[in-house]
Protein backbone atom coordinates (compact mmCIF):
# COMPACT_ATOMS: atom_id res chain seq x y z
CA UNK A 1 128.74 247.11 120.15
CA UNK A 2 126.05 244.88 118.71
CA UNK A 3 126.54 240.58 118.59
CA UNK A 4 124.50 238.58 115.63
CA UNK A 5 124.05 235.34 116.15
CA UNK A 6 124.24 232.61 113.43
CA UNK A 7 122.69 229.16 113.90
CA UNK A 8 123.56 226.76 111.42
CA UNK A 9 121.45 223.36 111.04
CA UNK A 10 124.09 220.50 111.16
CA UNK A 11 122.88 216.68 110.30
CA UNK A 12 123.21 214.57 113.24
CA UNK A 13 126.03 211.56 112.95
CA UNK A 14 123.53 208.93 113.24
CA UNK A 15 121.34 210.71 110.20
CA UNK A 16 124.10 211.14 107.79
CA UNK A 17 123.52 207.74 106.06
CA UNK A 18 119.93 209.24 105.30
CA UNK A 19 120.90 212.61 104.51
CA UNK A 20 121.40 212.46 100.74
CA UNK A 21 118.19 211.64 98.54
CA UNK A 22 116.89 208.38 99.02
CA UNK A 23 117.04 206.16 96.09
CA UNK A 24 116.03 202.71 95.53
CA UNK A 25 117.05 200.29 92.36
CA UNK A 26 115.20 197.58 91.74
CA UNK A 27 117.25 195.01 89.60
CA UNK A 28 114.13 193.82 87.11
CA UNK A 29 114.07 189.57 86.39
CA UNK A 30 112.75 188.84 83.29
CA UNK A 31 112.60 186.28 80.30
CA UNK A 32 113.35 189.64 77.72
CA UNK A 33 109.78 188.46 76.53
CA UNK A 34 107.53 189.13 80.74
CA UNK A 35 108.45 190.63 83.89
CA UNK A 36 108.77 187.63 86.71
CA UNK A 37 106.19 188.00 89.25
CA UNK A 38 108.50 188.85 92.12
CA UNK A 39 109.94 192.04 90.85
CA UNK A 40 106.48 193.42 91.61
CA UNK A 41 107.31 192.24 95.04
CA UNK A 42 110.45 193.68 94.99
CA UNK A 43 108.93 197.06 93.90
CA UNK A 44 106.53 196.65 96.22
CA UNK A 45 109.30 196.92 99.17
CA UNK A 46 111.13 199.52 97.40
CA UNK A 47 108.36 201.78 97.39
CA UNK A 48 108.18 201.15 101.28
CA UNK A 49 111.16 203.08 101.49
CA UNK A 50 110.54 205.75 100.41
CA UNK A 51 112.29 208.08 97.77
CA UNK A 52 112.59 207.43 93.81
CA UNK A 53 112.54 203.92 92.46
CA UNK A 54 113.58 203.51 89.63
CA UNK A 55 114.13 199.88 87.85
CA UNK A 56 117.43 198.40 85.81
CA UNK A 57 116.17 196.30 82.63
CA UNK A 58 119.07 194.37 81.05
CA UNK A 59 118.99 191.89 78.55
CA UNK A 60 119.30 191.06 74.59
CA UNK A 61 115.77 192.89 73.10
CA UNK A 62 114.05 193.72 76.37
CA UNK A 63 112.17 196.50 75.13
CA UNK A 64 108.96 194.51 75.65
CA UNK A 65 109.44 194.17 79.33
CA UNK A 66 110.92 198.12 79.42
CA UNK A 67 107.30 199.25 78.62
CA UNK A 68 105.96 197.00 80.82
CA UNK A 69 107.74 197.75 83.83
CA UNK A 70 107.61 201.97 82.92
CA UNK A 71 103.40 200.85 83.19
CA UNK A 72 104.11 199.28 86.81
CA UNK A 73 102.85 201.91 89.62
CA UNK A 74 105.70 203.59 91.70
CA UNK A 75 108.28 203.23 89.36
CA UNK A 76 109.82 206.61 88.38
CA UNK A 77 112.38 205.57 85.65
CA UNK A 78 113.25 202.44 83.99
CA UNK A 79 116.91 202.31 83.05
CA UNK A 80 117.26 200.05 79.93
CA UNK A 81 120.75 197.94 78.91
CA UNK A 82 120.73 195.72 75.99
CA UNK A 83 123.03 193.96 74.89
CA UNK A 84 123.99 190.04 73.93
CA UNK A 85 126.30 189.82 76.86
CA UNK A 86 123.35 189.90 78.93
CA UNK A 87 121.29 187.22 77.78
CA UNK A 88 120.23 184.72 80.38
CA UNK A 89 120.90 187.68 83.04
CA UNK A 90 124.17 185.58 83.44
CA UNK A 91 125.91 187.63 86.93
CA UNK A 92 129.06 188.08 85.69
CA UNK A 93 127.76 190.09 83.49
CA UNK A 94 125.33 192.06 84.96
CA UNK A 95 127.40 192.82 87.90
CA UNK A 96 129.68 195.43 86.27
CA UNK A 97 126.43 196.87 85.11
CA UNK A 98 124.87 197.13 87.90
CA UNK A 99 128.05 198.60 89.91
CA UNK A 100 128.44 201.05 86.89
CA UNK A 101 124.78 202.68 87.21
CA UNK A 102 125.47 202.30 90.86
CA UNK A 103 128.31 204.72 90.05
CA UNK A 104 126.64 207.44 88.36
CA UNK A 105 123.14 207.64 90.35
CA UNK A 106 124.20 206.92 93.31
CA UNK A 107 121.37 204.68 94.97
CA UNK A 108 121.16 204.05 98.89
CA UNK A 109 119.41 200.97 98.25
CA UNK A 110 119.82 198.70 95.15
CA UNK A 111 117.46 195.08 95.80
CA UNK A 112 115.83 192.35 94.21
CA UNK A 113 113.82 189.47 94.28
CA UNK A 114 114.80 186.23 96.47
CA UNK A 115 114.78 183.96 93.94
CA UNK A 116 117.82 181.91 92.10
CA UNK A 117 118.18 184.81 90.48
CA UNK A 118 118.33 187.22 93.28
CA UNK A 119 120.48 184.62 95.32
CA UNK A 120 123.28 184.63 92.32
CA UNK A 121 123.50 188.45 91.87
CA UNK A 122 123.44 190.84 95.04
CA UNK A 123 125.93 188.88 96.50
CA UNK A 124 128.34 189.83 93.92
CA UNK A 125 127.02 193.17 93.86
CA UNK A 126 127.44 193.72 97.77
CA UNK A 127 131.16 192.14 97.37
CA UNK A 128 132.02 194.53 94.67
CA UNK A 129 131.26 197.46 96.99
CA UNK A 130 132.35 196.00 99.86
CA UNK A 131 129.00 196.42 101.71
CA UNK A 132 127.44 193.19 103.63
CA UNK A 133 123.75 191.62 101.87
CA UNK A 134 120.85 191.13 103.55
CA UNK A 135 118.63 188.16 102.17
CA UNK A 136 115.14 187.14 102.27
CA UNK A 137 114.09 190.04 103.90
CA UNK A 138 110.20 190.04 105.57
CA UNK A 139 109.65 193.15 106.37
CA UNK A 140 110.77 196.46 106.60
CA UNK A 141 111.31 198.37 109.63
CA UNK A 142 113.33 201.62 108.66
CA UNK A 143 115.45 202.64 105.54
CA UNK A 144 118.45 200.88 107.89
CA UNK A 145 116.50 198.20 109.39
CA UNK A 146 115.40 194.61 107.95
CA UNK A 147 113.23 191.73 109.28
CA UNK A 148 114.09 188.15 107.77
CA UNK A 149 113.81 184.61 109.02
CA UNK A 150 116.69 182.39 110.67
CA UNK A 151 116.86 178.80 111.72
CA UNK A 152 115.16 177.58 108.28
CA UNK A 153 112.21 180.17 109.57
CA UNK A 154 111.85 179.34 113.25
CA UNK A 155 113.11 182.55 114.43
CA UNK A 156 113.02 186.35 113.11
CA UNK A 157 115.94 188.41 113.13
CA UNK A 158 115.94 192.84 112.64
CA UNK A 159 118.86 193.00 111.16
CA UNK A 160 120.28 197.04 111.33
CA UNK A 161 122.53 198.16 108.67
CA UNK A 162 124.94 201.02 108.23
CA UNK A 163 126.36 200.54 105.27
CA UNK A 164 126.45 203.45 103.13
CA UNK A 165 124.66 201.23 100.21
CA UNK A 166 122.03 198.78 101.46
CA UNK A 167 121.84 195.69 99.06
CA UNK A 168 118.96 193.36 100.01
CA UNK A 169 116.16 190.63 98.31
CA UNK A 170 113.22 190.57 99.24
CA UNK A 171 110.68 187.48 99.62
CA UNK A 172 108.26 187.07 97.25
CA UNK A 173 105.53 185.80 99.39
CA UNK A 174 106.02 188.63 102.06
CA UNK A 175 104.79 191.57 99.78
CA UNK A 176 101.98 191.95 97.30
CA UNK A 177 103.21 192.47 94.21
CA UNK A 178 102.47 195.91 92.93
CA UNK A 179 99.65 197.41 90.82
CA UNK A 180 100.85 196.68 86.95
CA UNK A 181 99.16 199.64 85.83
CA UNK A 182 98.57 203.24 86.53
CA UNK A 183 102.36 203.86 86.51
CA UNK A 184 103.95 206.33 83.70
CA UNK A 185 107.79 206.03 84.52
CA UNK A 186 110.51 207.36 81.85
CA UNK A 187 112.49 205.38 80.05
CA UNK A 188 116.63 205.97 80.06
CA UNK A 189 119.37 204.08 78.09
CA UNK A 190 122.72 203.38 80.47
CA UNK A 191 125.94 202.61 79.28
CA UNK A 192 126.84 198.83 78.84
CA UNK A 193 129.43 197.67 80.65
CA UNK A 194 132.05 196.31 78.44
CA UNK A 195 131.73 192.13 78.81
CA UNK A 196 133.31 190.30 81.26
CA UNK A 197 134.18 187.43 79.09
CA UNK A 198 133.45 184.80 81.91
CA UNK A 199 130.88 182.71 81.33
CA UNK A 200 128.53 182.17 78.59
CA UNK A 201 125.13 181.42 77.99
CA UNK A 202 124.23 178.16 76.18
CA UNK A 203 119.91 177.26 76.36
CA UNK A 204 117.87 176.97 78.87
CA UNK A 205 115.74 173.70 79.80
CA UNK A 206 111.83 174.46 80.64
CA UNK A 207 109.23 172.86 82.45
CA UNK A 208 105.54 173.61 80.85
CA UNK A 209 102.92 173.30 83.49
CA UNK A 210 99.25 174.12 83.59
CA UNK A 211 99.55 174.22 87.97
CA UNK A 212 100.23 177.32 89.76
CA UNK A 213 103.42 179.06 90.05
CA UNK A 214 104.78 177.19 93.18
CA UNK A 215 105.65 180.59 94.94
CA UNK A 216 102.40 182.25 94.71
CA UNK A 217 99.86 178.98 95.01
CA UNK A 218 97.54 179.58 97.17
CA UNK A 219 97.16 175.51 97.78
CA UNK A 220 100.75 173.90 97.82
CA UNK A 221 100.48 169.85 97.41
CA UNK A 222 104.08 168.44 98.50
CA UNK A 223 105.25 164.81 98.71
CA UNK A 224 108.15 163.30 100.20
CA UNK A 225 110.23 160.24 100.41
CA UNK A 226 107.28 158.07 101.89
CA UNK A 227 105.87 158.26 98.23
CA UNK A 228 108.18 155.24 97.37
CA UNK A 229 108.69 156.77 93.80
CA UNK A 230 107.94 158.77 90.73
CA UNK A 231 105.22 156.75 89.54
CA UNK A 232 102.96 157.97 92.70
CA UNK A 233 103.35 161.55 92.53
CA UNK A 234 100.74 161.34 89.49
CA UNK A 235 98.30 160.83 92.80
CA UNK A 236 99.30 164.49 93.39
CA UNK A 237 99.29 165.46 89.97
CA UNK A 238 95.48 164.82 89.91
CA UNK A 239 94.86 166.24 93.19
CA UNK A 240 95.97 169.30 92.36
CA UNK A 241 94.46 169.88 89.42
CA UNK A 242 90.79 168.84 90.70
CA UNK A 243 91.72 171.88 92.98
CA UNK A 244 93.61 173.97 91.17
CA UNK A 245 96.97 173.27 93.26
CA UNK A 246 100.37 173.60 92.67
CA UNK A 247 102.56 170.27 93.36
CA UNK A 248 106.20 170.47 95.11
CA UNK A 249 108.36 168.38 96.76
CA UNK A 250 110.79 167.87 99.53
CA UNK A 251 114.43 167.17 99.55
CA UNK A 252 114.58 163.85 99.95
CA UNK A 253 112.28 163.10 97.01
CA UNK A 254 114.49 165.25 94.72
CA UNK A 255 117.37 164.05 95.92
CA UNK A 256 116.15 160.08 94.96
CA UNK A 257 115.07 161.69 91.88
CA UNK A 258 111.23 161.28 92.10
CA UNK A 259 110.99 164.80 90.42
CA UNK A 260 112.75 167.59 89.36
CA UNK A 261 114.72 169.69 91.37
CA UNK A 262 112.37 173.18 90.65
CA UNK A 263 109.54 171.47 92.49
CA UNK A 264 111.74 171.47 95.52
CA UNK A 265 109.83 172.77 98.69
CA UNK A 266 112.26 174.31 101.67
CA UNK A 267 114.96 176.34 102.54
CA UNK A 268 117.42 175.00 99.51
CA UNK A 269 114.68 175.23 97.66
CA UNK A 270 111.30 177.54 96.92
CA UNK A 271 109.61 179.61 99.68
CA UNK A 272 106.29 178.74 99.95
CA UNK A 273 103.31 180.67 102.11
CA UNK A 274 99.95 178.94 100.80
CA UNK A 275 96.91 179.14 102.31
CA UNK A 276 96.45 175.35 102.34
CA UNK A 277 99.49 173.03 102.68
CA UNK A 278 99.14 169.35 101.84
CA UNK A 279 101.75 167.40 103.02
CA UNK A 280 102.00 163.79 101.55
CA UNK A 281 104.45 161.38 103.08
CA UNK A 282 106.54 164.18 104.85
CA UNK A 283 108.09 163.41 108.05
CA UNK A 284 108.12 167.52 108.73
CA UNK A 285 111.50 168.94 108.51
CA UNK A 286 111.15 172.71 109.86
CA UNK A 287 110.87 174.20 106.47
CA UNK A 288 107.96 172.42 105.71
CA UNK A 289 106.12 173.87 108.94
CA UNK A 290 106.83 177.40 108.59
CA UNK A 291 104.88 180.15 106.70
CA UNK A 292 101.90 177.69 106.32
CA UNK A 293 98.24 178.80 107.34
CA UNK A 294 96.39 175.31 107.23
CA UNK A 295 98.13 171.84 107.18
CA UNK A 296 96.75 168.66 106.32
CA UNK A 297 99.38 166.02 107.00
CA UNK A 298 99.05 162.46 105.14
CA UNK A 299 101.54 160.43 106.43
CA UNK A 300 101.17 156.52 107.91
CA UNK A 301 103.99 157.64 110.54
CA UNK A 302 101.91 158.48 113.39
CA UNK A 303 105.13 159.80 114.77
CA UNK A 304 105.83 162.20 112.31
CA UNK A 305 107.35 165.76 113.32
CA UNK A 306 104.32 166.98 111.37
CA UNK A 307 101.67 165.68 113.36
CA UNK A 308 102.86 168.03 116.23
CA UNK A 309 101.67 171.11 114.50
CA UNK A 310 99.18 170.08 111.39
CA UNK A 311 95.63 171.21 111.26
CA UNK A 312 94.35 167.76 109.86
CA UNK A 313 95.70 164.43 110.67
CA UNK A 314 95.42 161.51 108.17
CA UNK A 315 97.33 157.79 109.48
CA UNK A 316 97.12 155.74 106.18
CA UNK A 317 99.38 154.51 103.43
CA UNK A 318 100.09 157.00 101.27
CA UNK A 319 99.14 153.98 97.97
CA UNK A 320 95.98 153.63 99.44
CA UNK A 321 94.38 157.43 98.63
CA UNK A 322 91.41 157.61 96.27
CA UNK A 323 92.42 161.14 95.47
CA UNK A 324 88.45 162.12 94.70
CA UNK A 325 87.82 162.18 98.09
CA UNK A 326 91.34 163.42 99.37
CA UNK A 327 89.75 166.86 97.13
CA UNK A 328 86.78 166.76 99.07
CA UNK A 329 89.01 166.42 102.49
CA UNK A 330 90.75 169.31 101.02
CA UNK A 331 87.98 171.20 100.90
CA UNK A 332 86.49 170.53 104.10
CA UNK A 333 89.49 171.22 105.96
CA UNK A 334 90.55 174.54 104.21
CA UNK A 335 87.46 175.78 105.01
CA UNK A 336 87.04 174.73 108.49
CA UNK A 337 83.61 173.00 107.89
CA UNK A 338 84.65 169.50 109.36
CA UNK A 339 84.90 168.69 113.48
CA UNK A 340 87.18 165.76 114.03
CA UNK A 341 84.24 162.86 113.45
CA UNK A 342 83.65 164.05 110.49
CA UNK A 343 87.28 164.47 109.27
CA UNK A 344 87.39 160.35 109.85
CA UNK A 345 84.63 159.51 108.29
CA UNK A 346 86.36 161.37 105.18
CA UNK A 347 89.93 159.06 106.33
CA UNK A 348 87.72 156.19 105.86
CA UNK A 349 86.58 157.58 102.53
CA UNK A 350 89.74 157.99 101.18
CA UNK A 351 91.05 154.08 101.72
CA UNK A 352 90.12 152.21 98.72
């Protein structure tokens, strides 16, 4: 009598979320005329993962942005929806899209850029199939396992999931946006979703600006409340363009109306990571410390939370700047070329 033995390969329990072929869907922001910048981002941490990635384009005649994003390298397929329902990428809308394609390809990971658009529809998205979101993430650790910030950035937290579906955004400042060219993804058509007759889109208010994107500046000018009013921000204004800046705000000046609310620096508003940080008239709230690599404070507070951690410490009224030689300040103290005597000589230069 003769025994065979037959050895069969079983998946172990705590591998089974990985076990069927990893997928990820990057939900593509766009003005149906250019891809936003953090979608590159976003593709960026997809490819991280590992596995296909391929990209959902929805909007009214987004063909344009479909060949761009099938150029993008790393992207495998773009799925394209058009349809007048979707214009302004209103969430209602897309979400019954999205959970559709989620439906026939199956993804283990469908994310998107942390923006006010990617704060508006994975939420829904995660809702819909019951699965908990992870926002703002940092980093990636493991297809299951997420890095993001907590206590308005003052802490990190690896967050593990085990859903079966893994919905996240990613921070645009975190990862560099992916190569534009080189890629040669196909193109597919998906079924729209029927409309959800919820909400409609009306027009959409811009703001033309020569300065940097806020999000990707590498120099960030902010004011605050200690700027008194609108009228003074043009002191930033010219800063930042004798530097090539980008100009943003905190709360409090929004909130008296000093500017407009997209300028708004912090955790309600846009996540910033520049290279230089200028803060004007900022006390220092803990969103304005975090994620910066050189601070120069100007504040006449010399008890300011900001002074704790800045690089550069200015005490002087904030009316009193002659902003040619706040630029050449700037300069000095981005660069590291100036030893605390100098750095008040330049105080004194900047006092009319």
């Amino acid at each position: 009598m003769s025994y065979r033995l037959v050895y069969r390969r079983v998946c172990p329990r705590s591998f089974l979320p990985f076990c069927r072929f990893q997928s990820t869907l990057v939900v593509a922001e766009h003005n149906n005329d250019k891809l936003t910048p953090i979608t590159l981002s976003a593709i960026t941490a997809a490819k991280k993962l590992g596995g296909d990635v391929p990209c959902l384009v929805a909007g009214t005649d987004c063909a344009k942005v479909a060949q761009e994003v099938s150029k993008v390298l790393g992207v495998k397929t773009v799925l394209i929806a058009q349809n007048d329902a979707y214009k302004g990428s209103l969430p209602e809308e897309l979400t019954p899209l999205i959970l559709a394609t989620q439906k026939q390809f199956n993804f283990t990971h469908i994310c998107a850029g942390a923006s006010a658009f990617g704060k508006n529809l994975p939420p829904r998205v995660s809702a819909k199939l019951d699965v908990a979101p992870i926002s703002d993430i940092i980093e990636i650790k493991a297809p299951d396992t997420f890095v993001r910030t907590i206590y308005a950035g003052n802490a990190l937290s690896t967050v593990k999931c085990n859903d079966n579906v893994k919905v996240f955004t990613v921070r645009g400042t975190s990862f560099e946006p992916t190569e534009v060219d080189g890629g040669s993804a196909t193109s597919e058509e998906v079924a729209v979703s029927a409309s959800a007759g919820m909400s409609e889109w009306l027009e959409a208010t811009l703001t033309n600006s020569d300065c940097p994107e806020l999000t990707r500046a590498k120099v960030v000018v902010s004011g605050g409340r200690g700027l008194k009013n609108g009228e003074n921000f043009k002191l930033l204004y010219d800063l930042a363009d004798k530097i090539n800046a980008a100009v943003g705000a905190s709360r409090a000046a929004v909130d008296a109306r000093y500017v407009p609310n997209d300028m708004q620096v912090g955790q309600t508003g846009k996540i910033v990571a520049p290279e230089l940080y200028i803060a004007v008239g900022i006390s220092g709230a803990i969103q304005h410390l975090s994620g910066m690599k050189t601070i120069v404070a100007i504040n006449k507070d010399p008890e300011a939370p900001i002074f704790q951690v800045q690089s550069s410490t200015l005490h002087f009224h904030v009316a009193s700047i002659h902003h040619v030689h706040c630029v050449n300040l700037a300069r000095f103290a981005w660069l590291g070329r100036c030893n605390h005597l100098q750095l008040f000589s330049l105080t004194r230069l900047c006092l009319r």
